[in-house]
C-alpha atoms as a PDB file:
ATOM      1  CA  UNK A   1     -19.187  61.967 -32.667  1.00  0.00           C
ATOM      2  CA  UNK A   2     -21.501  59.923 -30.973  1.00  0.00           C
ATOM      3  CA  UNK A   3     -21.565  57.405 -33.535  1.00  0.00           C
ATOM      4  CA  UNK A   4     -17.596  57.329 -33.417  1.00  0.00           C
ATOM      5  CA  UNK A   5     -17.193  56.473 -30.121  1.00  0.00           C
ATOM      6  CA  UNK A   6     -19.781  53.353 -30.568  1.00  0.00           C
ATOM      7  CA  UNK A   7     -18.099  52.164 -33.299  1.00  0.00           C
ATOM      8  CA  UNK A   8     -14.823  52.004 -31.655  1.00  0.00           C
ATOM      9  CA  UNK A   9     -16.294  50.780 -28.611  1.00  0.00           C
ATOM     10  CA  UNK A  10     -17.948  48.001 -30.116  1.00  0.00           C
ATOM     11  CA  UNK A  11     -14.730  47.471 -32.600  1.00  0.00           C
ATOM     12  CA  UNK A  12     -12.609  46.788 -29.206  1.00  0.00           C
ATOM     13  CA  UNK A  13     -15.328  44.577 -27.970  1.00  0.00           C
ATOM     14  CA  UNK A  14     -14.877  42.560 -31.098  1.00  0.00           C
ATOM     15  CA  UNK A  15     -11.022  42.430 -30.491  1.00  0.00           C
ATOM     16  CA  UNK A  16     -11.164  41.672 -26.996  1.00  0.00           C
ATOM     17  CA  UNK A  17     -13.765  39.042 -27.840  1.00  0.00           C
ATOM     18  CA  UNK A  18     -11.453  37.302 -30.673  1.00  0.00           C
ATOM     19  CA  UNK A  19      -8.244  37.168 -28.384  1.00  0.00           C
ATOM     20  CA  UNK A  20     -10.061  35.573 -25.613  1.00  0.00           C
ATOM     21  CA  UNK A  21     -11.466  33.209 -27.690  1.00  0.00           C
ATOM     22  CA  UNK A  22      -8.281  32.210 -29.194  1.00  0.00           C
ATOM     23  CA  UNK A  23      -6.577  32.185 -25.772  1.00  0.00           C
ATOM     24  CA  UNK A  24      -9.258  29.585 -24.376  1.00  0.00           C
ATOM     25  CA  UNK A  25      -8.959  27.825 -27.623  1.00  0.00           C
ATOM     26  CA  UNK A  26      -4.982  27.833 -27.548  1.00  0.00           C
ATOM     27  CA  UNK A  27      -5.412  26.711 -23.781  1.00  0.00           C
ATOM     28  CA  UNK A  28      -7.090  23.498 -24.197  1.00  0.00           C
ATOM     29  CA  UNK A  29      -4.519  22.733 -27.467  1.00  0.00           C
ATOM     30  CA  UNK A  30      -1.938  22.986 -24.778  1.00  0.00           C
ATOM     31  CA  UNK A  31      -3.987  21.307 -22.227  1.00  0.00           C
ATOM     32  CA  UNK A  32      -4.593  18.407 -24.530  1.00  0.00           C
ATOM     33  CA  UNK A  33      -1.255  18.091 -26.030  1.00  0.00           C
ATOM     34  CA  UNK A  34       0.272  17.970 -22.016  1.00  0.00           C
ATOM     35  CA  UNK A  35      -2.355  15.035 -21.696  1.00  0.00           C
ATOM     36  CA  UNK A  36      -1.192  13.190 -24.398  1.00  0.00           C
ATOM     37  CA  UNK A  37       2.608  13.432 -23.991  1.00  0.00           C
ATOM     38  CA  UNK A  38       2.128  12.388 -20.563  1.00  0.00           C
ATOM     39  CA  UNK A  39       0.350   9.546 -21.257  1.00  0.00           C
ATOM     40  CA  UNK A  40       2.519   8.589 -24.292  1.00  0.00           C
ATOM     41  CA  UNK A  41       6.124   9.265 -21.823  1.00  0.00           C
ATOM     42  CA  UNK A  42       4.210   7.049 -18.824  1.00  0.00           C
ATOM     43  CA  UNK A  43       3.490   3.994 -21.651  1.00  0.00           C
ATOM     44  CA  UNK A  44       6.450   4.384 -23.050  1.00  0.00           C
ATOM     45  CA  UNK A  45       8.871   4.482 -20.057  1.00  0.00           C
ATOM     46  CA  UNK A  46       6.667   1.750 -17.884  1.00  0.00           C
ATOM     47  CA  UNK A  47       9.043  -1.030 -15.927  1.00  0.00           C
ATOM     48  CA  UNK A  48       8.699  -3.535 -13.398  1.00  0.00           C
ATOM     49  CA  UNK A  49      12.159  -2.739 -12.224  1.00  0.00           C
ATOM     50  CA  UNK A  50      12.469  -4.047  -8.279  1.00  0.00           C
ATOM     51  CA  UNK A  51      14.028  -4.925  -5.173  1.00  0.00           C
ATOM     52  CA  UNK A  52      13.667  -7.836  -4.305  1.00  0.00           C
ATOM     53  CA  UNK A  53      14.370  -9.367  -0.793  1.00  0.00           C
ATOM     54  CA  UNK A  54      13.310 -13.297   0.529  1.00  0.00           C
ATOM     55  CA  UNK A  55      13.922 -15.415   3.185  1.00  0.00           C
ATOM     56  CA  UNK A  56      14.450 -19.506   2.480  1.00  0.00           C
ATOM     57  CA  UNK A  57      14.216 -22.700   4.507  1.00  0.00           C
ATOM     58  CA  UNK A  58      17.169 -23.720   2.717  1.00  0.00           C
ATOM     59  CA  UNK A  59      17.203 -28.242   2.319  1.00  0.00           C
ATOM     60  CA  UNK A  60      19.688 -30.260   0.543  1.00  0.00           C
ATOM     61  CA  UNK A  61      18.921 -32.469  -2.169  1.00  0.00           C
ATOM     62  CA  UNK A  62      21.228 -35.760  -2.732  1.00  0.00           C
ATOM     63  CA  UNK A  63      22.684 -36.315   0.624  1.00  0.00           C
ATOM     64  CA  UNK A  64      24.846 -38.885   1.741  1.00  0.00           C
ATOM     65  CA  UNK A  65      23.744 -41.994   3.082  1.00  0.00           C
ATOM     66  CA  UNK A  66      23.050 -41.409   6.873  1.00  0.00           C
ATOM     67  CA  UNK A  67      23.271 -37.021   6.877  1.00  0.00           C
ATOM     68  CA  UNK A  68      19.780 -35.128   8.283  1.00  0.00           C
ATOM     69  CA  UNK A  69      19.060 -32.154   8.583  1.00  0.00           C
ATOM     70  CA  UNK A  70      16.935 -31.752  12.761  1.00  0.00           C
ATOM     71  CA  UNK A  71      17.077 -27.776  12.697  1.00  0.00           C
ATOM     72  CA  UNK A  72      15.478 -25.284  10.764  1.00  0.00           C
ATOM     73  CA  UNK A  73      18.439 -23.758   8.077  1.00  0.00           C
ATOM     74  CA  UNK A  74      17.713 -20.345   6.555  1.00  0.00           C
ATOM     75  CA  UNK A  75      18.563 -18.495   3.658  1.00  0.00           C
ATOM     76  CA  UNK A  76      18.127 -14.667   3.108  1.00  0.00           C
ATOM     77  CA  UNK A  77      18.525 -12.765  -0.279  1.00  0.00           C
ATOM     78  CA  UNK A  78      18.221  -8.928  -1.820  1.00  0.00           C
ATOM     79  CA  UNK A  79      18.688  -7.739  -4.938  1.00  0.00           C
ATOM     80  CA  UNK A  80      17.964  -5.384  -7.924  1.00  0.00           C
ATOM     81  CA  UNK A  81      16.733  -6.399 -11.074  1.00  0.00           C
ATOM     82  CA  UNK A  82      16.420  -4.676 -14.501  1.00  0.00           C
ATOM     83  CA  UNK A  83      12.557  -4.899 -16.698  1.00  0.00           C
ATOM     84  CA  UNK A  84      12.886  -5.285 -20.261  1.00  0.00           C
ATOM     85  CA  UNK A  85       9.331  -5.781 -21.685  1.00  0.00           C
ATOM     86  CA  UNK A  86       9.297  -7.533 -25.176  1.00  0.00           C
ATOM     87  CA  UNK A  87       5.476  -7.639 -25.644  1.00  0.00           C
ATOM     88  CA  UNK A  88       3.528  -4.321 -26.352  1.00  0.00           C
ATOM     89  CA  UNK A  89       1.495  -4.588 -23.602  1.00  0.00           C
ATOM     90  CA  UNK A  90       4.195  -5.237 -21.186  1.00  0.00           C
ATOM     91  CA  UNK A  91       3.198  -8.194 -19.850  1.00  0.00           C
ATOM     92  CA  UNK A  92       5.873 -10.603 -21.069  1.00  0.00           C
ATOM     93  CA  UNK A  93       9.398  -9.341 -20.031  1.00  0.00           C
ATOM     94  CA  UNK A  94      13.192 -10.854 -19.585  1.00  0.00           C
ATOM     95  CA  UNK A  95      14.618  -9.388 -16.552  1.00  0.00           C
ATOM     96  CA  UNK A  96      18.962  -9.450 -15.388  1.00  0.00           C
ATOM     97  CA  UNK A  97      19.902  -7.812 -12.517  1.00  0.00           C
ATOM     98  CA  UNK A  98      22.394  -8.773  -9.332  1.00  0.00           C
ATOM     99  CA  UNK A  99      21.427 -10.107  -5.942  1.00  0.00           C
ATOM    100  CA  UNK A 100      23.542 -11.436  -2.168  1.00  0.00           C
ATOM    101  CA  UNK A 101      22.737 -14.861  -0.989  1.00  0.00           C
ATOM    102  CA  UNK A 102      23.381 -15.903   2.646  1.00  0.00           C
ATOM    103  CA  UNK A 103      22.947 -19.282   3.120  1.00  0.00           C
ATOM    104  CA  UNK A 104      22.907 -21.515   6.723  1.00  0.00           C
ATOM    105  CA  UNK A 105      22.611 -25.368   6.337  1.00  0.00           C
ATOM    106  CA  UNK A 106      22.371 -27.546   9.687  1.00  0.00           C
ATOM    107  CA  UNK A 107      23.006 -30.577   9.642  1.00  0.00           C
ATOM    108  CA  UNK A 108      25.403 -33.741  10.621  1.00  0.00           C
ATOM    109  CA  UNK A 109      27.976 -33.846   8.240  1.00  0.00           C
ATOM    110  CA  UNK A 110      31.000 -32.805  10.163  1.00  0.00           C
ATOM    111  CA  UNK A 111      33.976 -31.064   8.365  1.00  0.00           C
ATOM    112  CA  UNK A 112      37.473 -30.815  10.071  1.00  0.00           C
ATOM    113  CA  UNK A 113      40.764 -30.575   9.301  1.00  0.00           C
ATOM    114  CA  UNK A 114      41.952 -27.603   6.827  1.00  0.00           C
ATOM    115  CA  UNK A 115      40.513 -25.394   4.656  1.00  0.00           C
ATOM    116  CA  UNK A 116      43.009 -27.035   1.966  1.00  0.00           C
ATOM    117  CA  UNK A 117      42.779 -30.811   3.568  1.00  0.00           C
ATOM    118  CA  UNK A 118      39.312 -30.683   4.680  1.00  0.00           C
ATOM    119  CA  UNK A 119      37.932 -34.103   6.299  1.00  0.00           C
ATOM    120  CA  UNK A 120      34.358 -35.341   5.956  1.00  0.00           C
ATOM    121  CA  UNK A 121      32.234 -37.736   8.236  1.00  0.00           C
ATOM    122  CA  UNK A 122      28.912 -38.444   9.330  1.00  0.00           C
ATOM    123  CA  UNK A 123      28.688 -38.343  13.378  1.00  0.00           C
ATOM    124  CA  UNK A 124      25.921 -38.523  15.493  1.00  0.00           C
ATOM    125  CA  UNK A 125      24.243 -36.803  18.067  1.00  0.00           C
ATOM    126  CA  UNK A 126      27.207 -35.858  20.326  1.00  0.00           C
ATOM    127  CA  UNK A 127      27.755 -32.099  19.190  1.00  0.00           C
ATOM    128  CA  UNK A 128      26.458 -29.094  20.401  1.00  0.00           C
ATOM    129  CA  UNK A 129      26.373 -27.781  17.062  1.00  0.00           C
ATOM    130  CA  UNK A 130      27.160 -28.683  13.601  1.00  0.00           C
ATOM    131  CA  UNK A 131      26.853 -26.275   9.923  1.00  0.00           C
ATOM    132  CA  UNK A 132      27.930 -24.602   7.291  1.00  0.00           C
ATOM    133  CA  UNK A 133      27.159 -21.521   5.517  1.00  0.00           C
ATOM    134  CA  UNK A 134      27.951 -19.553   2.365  1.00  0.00           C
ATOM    135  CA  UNK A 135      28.018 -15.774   0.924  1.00  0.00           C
ATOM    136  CA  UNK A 136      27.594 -15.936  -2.907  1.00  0.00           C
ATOM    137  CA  UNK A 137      26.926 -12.741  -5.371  1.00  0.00           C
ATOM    138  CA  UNK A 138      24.122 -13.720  -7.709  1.00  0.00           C
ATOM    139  CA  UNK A 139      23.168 -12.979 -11.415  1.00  0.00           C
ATOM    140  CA  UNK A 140      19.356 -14.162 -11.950  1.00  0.00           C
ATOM    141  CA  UNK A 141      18.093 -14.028 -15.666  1.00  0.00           C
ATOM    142  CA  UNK A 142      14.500 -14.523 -15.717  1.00  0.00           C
ATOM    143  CA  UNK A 143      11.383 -14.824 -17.713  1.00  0.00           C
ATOM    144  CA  UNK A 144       8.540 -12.780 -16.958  1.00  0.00           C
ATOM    145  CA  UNK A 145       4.342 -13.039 -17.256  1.00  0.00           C
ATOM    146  CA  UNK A 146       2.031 -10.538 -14.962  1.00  0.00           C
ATOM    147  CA  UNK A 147      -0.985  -8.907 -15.278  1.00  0.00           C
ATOM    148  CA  UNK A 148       0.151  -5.471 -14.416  1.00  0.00           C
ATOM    149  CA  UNK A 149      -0.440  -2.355 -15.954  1.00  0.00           C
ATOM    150  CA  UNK A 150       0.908   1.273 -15.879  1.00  0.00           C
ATOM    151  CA  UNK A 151      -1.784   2.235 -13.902  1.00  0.00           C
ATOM    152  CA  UNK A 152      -1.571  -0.581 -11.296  1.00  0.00           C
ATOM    153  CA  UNK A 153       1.430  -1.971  -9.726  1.00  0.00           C
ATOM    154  CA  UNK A 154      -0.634  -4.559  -7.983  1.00  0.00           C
ATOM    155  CA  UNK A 155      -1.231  -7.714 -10.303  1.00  0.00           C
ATOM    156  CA  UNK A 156      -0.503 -11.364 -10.797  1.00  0.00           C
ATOM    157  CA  UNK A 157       2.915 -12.787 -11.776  1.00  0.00           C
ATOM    158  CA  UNK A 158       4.652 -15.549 -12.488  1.00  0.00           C
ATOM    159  CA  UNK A 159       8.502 -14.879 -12.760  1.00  0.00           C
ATOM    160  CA  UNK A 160      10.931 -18.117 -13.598  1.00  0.00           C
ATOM    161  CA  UNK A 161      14.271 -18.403 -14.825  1.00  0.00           C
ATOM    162  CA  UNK A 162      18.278 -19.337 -14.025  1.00  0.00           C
ATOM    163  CA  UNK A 163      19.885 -18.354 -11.153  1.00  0.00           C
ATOM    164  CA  UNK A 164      24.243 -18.251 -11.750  1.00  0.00           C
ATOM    165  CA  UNK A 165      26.117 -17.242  -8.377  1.00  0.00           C
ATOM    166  CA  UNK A 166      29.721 -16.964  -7.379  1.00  0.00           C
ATOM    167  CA  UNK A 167      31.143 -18.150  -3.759  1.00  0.00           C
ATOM    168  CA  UNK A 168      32.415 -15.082  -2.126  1.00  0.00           C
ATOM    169  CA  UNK A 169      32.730 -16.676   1.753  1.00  0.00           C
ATOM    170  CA  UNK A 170      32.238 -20.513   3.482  1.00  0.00           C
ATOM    171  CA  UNK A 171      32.592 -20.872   6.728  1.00  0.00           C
ATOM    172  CA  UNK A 172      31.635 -24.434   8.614  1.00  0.00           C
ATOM    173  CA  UNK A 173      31.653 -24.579  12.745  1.00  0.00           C
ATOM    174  CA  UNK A 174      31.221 -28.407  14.592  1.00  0.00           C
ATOM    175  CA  UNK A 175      31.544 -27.897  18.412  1.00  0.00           C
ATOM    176  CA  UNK A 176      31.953 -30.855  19.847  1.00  0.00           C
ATOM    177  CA  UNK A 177      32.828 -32.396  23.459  1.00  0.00           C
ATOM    178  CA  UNK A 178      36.204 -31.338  22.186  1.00  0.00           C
ATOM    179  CA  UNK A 179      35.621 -27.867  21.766  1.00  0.00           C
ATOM    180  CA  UNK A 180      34.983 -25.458  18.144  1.00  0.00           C
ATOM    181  CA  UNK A 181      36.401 -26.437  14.884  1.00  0.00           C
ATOM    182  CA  UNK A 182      36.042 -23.330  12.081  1.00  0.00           C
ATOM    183  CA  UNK A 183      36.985 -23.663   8.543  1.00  0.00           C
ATOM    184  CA  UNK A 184      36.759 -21.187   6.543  1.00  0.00           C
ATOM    185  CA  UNK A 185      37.349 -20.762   2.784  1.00  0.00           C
ATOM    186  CA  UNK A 186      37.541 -24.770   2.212  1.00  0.00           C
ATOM    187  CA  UNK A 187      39.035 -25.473  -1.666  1.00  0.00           C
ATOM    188  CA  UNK A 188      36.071 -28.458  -1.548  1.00  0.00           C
ATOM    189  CA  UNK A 189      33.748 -25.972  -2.005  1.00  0.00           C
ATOM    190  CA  UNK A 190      32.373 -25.550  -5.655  1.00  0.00           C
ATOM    191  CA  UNK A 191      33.381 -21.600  -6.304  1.00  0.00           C
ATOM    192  CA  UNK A 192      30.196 -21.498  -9.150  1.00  0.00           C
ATOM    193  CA  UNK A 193      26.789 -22.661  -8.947  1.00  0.00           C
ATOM    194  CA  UNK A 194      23.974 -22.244 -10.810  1.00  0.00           C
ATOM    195  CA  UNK A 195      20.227 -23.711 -10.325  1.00  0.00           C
ATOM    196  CA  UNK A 196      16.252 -22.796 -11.447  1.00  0.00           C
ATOM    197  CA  UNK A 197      14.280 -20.694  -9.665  1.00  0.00           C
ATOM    198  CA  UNK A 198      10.528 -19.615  -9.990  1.00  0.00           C
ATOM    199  CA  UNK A 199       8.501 -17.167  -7.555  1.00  0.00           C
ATOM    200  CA  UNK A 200       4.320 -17.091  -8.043  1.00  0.00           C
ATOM    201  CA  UNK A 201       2.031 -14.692  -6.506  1.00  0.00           C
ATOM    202  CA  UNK A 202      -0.017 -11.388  -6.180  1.00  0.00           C
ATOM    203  CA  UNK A 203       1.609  -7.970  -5.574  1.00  0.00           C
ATOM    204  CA  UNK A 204       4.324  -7.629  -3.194  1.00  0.00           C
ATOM    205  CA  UNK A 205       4.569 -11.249  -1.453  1.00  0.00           C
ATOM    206  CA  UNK A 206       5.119 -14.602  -3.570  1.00  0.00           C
ATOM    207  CA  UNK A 207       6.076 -17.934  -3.082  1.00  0.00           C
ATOM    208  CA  UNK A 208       9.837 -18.642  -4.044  1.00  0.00           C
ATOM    209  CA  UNK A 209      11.384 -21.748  -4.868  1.00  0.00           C
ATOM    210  CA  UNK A 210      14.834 -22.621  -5.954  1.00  0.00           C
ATOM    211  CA  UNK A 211      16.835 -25.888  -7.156  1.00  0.00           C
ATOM    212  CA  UNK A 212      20.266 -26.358  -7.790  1.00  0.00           C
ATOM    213  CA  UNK A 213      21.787 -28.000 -11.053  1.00  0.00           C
ATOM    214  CA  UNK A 214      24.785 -28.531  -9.547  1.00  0.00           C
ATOM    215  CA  UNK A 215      27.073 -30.237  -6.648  1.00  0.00           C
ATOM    216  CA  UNK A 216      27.651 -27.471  -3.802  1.00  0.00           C
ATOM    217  CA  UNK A 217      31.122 -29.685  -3.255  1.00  0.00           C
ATOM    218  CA  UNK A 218      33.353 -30.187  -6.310  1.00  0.00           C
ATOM    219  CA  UNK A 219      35.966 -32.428  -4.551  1.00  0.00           C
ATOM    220  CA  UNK A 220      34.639 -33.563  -1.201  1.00  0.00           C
ATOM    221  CA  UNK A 221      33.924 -37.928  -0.544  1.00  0.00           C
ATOM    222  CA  UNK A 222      33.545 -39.938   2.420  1.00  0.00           C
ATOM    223  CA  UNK A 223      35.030 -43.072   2.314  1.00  0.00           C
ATOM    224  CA  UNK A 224      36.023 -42.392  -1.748  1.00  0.00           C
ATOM    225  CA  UNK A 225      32.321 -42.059  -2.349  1.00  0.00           C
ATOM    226  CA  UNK A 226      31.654 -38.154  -3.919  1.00  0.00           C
ATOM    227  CA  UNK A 227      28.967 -36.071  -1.656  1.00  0.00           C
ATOM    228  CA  UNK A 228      26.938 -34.698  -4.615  1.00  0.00           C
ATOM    229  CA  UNK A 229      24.862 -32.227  -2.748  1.00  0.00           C
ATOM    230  CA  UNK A 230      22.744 -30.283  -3.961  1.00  0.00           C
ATOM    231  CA  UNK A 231      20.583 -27.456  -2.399  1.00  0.00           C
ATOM    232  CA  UNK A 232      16.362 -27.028  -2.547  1.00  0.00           C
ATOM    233  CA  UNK A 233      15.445 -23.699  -1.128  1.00  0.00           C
ATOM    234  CA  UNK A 234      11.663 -22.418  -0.544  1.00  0.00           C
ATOM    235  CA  UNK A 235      10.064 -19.540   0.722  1.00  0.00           C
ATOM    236  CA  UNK A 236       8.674 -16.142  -0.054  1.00  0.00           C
ATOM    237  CA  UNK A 237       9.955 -13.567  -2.042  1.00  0.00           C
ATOM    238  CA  UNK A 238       9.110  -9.550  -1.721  1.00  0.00           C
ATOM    239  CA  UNK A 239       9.120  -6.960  -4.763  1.00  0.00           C
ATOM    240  CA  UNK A 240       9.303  -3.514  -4.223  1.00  0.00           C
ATOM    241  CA  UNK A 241       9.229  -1.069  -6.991  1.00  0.00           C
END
């Protein structure tokens, strides 16, 4: 009897022994397999999707014989834009997204009249104040190099590409010794421009340039000669994930 009930103990033991065994062993499967799907689903799914928000001293380019620019003009842009690696490592991507533009140009090139008969002249310094600014919707499609990593978000880049953007608002203001003159959707305005654009740095701040291909006026002269202007804006740009 005495034998009996050793046996069975040491039969149970045995059982016991196996299952735990083969629970620990199961564990660490489990344990290993969660490891490796997460680090397969953070690979796979890793973006630089950002917001992006900069602020521009905003100069034109091509200006008419006698125009200057004595103030600081600003620009200030946000945005979203969508990752799309094409290299395995994910350092090369193409990136599309859609951005707001506010531009402010000072200057001395004084716009009266109508927003459908719009007059243009050069004056000089008797005004109080003389700009113009826009509101354009923007659809960047850039080229992509960094450094980064799906463990880091803090690496190198250099981002470049074309910058297309739609006029939504104008608006100039030249307040004179004869009081304010507004105008404010003026036809002389090109609706679509488009220009290059390139930002450089490290993490979340980099330096931000952009030129424009084209003539921010589409049917504006003085004295039957075309203004051709075009705008040069620098400054920094800030990605946030």
């Amino acid at each position: 009897m005495k034998k009996s009930i050793t046996t069975y103990c040491f039969t149970k033991l045995i059982v016991l022994s196996f299952l735990l065994l083969s629970g620990i062993k199961m564990y660490s499967q489990e344990q290993e397999t969660i490891n490796e799907v997460t680090l397969i689903k953070i690979d796979s799914l890793y973006r630089e999707d950002q917001f992006f928000f900069s602020f521009t001293y905003n100069t034109l380019q091509s200006k008419p014989s006698g125009l200057s620019q004595d103030k600081f003009s600003t620009g200030f842009s946000m945005g979203f834009l969508r990752d799309m690696p094409i290299k395995k490592d994910r350092t090369i991507a193409i990136a599309t997204g859609l951005g707001l533009t506010y531009n402010n140009y000072i200057q001395n090139l004084a716009i009266t009249g109508t927003n459908q008969d719009a007059v243009y002249a050069i004056i000089d310094s008797d005004y109080n104040k003389n700009k113009f600014s826009q509101f354009l919707v923007d659809v960047p499609i850039e080229f992509r190099w960094r450094t980064s990593t799906y463990e880091s978000h803090k690496f190198w880049r250099i981002y470049g590409g074309v910058k297309f953007s739609y006029l939504l608002n104008d608006r100039s203001l030249l307040n004179d010794s004869s009081g304010k003159n507004i105008i404010k959707g003026n036809k002389d305005f090109n609706k679509f421009l488009y220009g290059v654009y390139a930002s450089v740095g490290y993490n979340t701040v980099n330096v931000y340039a952009y030129y424009g291909l084209n003539s921010m006026f589409k049917s504006a002269s003085i004295a039957d000669k075309n203004i051709d202007m075009k705008a040069l804006n620098i400054g920094l740009v800030f990605y946030i994930l």
